[in-house]
Protein backbone atom coordinates (compact mmCIF):
# COMPACT_ATOMS: atom_id res chain seq x y z
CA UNK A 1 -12.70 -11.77 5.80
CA UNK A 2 -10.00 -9.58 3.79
CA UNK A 3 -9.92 -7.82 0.87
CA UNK A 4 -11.50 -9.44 -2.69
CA UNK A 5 -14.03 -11.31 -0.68
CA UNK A 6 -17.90 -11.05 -1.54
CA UNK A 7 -19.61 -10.58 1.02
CA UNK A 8 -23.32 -9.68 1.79
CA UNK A 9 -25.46 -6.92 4.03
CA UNK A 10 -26.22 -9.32 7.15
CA UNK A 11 -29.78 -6.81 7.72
CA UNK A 12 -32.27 -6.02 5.90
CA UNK A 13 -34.88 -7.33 3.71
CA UNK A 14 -34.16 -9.94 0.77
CA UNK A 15 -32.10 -9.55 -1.31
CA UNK A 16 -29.85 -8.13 0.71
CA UNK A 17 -27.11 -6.17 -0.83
CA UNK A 18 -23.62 -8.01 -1.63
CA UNK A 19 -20.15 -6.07 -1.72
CA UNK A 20 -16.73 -6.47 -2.48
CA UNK A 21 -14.21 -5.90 0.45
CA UNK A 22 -11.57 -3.45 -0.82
CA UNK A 23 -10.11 -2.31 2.07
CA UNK A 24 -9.19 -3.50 5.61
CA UNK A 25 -7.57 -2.08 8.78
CA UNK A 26 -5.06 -2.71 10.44
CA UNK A 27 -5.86 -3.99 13.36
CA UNK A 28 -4.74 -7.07 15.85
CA UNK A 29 -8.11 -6.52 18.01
CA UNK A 30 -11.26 -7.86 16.55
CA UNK A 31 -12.92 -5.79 18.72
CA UNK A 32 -11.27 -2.96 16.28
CA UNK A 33 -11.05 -4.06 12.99
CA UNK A 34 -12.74 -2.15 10.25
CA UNK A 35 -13.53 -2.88 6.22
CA UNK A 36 -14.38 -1.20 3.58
CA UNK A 37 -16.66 -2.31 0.77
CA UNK A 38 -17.60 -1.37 -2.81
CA UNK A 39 -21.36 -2.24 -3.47
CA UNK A 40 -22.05 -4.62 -6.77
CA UNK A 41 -25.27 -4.69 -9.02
CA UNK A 42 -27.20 -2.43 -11.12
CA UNK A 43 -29.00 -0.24 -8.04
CA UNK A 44 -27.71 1.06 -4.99
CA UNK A 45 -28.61 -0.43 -2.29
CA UNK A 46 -30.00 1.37 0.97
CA UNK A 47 -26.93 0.29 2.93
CA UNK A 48 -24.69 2.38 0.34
CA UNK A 49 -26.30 5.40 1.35
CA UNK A 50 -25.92 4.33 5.28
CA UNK A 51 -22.42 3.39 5.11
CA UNK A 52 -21.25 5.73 2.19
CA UNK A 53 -18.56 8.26 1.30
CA UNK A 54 -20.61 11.43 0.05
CA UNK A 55 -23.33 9.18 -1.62
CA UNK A 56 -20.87 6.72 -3.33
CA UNK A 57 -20.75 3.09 -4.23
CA UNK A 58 -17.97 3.01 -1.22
CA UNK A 59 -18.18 2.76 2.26
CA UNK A 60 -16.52 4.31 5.34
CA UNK A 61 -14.74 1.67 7.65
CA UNK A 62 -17.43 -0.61 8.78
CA UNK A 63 -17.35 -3.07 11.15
CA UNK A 64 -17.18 -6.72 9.58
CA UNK A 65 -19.88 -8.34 11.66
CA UNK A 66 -22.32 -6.32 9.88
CA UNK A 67 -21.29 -8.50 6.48
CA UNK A 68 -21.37 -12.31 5.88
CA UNK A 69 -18.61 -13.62 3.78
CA UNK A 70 -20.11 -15.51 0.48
CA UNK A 71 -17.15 -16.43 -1.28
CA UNK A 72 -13.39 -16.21 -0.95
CA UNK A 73 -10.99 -15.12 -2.61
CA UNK A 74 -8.33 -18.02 -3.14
């Protein structure tokens, strides 16, 4: 996973919320390593208000497990 992927909200009920990572950390533990995403589509989704910055279509640094990667960025 690294930044420009699409990725999607692993929880929660269908459809489940898909993102753009736009930020990663730097980090060489997995165990450690943080994202940041920018929710797509018309609505917020739930998640945006979970993982948000004051109520905003970006999150804090999340870890990437939470997210499933749906396509790459060549």
């Amino acid at each position: 996973m690294k930044v420009g992927d699409l990725v999607q909200y692993r929880h929660g009920k269908e459809p489940r919320p898909m993102a753009i990572v736009i930020d990663e950390s730097p980090s060489s533990s997995e165990f450690h390593r943080r994202i940041r995403v920018m929710w797509v589509g018309s609505e917020k989704p739930i998640a945006s208000k979970v993982f948000s910055i004051n109520g905003k279509r970006v999150s804090t640094w999340v870890h990437p497990k939470k997210f499933e990667v749906m396509n790459v960025l060549g």
